[in-house]
Protein backbone atom coordinates (compact mmCIF):
# COMPACT_ATOMS: atom_id res chain seq x y z
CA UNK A 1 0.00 0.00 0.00
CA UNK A 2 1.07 3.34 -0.60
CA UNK A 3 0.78 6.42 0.78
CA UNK A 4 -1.55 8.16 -0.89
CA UNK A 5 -3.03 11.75 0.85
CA UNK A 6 -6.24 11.63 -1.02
CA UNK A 7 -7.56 8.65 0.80
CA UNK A 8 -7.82 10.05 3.64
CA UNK A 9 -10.99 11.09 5.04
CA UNK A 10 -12.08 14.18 6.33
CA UNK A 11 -15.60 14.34 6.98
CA UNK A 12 -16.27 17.98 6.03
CA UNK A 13 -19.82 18.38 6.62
CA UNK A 14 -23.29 15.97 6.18
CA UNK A 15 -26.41 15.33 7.61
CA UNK A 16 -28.00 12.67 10.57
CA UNK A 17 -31.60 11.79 9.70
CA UNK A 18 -33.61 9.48 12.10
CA UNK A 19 -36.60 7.44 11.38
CA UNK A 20 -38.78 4.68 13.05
CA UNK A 21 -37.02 1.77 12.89
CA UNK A 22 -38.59 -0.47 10.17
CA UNK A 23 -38.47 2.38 7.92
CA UNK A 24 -37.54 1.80 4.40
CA UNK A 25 -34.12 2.59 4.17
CA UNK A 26 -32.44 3.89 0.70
CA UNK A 27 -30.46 0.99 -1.73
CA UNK A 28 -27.81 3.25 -2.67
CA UNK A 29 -25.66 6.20 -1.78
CA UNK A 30 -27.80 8.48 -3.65
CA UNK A 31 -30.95 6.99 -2.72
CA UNK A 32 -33.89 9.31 -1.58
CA UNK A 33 -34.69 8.96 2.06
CA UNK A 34 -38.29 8.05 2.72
CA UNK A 35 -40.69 10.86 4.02
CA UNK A 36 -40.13 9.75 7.71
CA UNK A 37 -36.52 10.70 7.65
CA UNK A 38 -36.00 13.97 9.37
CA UNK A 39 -32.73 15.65 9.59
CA UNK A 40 -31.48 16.48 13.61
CA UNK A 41 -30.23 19.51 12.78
CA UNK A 42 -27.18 20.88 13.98
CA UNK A 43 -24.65 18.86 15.48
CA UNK A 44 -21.35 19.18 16.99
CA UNK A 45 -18.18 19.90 15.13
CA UNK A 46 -16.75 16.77 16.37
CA UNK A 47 -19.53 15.53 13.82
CA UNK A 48 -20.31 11.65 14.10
CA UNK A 49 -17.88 8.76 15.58
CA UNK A 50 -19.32 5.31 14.60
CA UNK A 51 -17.37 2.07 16.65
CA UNK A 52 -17.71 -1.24 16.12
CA UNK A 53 -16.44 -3.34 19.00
CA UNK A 54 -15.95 -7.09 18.50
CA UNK A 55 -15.18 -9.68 21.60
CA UNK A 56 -13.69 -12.65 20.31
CA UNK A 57 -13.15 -15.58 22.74
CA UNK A 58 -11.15 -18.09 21.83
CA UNK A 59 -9.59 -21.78 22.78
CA UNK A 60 -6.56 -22.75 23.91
CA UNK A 61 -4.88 -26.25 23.10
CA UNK A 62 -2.33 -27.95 25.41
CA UNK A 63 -0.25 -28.74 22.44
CA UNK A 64 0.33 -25.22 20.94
CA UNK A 65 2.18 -24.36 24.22
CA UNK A 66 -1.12 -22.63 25.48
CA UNK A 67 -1.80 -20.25 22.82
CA UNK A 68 -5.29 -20.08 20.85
CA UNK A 69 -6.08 -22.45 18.32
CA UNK A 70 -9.56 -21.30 17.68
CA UNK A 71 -11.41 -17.84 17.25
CA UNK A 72 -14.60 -16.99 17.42
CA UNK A 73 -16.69 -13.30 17.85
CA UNK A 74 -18.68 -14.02 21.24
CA UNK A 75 -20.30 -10.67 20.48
CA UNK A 76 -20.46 -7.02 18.85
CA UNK A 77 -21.78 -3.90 19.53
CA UNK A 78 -21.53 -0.80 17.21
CA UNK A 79 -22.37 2.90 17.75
CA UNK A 80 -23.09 6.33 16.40
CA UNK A 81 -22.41 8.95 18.65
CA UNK A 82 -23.22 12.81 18.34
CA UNK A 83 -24.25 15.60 19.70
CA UNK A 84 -27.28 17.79 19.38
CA UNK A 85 -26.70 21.04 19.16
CA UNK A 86 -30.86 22.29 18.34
CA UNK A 87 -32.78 21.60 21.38
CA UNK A 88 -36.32 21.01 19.59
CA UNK A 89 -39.17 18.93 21.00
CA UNK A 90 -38.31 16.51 18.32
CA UNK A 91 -34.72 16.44 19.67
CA UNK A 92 -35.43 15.90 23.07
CA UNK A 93 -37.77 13.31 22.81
CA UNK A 94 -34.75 11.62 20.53
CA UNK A 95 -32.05 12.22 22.96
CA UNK A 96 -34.16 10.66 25.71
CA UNK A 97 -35.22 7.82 23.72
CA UNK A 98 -39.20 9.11 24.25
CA UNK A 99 -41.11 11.06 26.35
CA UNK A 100 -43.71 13.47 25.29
CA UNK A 101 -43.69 17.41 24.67
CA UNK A 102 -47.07 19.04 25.59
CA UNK A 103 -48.19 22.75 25.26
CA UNK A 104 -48.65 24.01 29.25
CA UNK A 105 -50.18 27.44 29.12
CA UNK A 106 -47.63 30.18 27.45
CA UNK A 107 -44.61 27.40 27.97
CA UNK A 108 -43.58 23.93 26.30
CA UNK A 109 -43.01 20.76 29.05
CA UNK A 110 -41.02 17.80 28.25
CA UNK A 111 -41.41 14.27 30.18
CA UNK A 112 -39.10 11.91 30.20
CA UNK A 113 -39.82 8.49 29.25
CA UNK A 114 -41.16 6.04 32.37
CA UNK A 115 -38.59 2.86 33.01
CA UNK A 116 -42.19 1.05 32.12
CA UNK A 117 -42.52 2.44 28.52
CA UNK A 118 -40.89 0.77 25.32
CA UNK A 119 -38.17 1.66 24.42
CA UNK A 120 -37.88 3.96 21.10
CA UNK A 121 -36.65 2.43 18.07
CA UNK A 122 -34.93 4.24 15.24
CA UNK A 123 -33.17 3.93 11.56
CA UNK A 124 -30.67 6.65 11.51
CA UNK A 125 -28.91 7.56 8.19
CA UNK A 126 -25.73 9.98 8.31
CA UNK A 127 -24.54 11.27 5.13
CA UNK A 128 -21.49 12.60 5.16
CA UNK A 129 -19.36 14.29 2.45
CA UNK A 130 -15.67 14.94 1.75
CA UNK A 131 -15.00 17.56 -1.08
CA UNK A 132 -16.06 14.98 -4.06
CA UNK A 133 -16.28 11.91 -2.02
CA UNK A 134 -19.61 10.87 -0.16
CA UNK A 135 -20.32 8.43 2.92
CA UNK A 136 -23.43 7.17 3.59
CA UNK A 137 -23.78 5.47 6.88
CA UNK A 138 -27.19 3.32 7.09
CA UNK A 139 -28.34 2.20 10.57
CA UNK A 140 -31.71 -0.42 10.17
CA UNK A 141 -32.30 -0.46 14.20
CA UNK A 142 -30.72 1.32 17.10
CA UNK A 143 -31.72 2.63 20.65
CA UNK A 144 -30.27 5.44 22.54
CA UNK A 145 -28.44 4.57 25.51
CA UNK A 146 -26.73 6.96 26.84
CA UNK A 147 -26.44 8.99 29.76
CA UNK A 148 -27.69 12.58 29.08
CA UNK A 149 -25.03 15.19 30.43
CA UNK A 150 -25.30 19.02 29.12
CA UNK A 151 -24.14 22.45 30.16
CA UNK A 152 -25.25 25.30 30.23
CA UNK A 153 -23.15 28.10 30.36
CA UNK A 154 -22.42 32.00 28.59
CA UNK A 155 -19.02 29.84 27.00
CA UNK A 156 -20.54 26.98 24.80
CA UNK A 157 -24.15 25.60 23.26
CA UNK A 158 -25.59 23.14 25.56
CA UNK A 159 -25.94 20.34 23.80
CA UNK A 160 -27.77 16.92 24.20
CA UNK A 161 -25.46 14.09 23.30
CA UNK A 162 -26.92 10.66 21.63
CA UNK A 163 -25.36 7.05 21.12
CA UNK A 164 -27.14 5.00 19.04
CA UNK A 165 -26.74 1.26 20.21
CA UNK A 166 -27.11 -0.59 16.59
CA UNK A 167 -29.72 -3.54 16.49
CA UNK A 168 -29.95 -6.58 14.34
CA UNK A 169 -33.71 -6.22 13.50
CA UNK A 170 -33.45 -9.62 11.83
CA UNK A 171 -34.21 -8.80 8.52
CA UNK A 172 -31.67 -5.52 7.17
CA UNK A 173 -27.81 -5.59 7.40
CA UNK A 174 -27.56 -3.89 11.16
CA UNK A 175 -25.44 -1.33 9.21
CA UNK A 176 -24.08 -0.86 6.55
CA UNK A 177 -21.51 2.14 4.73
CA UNK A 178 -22.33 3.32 1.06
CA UNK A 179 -18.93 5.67 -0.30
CA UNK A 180 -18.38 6.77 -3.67
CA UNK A 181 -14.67 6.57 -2.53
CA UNK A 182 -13.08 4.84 -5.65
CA UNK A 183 -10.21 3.65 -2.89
CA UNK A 184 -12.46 1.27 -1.82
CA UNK A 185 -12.39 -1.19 -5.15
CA UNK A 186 -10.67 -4.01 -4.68
């Protein structure tokens, strides 16, 4: 491999959409996103960090001195983290994964979800763009689980930070990256 600058990516700038899970999610890069995409809004400058964390177990053999003979992934867990930067009803509701925004006289009230209530399910789509190249990151199912820590202060936005905890909803790819990024052929 060489070193080659231009594949390097810099996510510049893009867009997080969020859904109900079991949305139909785009085929493509370019795809249209169905109607019950909206966009988040602002976020961050740190943008989105996706991880995908494998634990692989493994067996050791007598013979090999000790030392694994066999690998396997026990399990996996992937991410998309960000944070909110417009605090709409919309946005809340996401960051808390539910609750419920009701009109109380000249104000707005937001209630948290109860430990009883369902948990909210979402497809989340970030597109992301560098200069020519473009990302598409498609999530089928995820929950937010996070803890919710803001502050306000005269120095920074308060913002309301998300992790999406990826899914396997049984029937999509739990995720999957589209890229126009001709790096990528093989």
């Amino acid at each position: 491999m060489a070193n080659t600058s231009s594949n390097i990516v810099i996510g510049g700038t893009g867009i997080v959409s969020v859904a109900p899970a079991g949305t139909t999610l785009p085929t493509t890069l370019t795809g249209a996103l169905n109607a019950a995409f909206s966009p988040v809004g602002y976020i961050t400058p740190d943008g989105v960090e996706f991880s995908d964390k494998r634990d692989i177990d493994g067996a050791q053999a007598w013979q090999s001195g000790g030392r694994r003979v066999r690998s396997w992934i026990k399990s996996r867990e992937s991410k998309a983290a960000l944070e909110l930067m417009e605090w709409t009803g919309d946005n809340l509701i996401l960051a808390f994964g539910g609750g419920t925004v009701t009109h109380a006289g000249s104000s707005f009230k937001f209630t948290p979800p109860d430990e009883d209530d369902a948990l909210a399910e979402y497809a989340v789509v970030a597109d992301i763009t560098d200069g020519s190249e473009s990302y598409r990151i498609l999530i089928a199912s995820a929950v937010v689980e996070n803890e919710i820590k803001t502050k306000f202060s005269g120095e920074n936005a308060a913002t309301l930070p998300i992790e999406f905890t990826v899914q396997d909803d049984g029937t999509n790819d739990p995720w999957v990256v589209f890229s126009n990024n001709t790096a990528w052929a093989t």
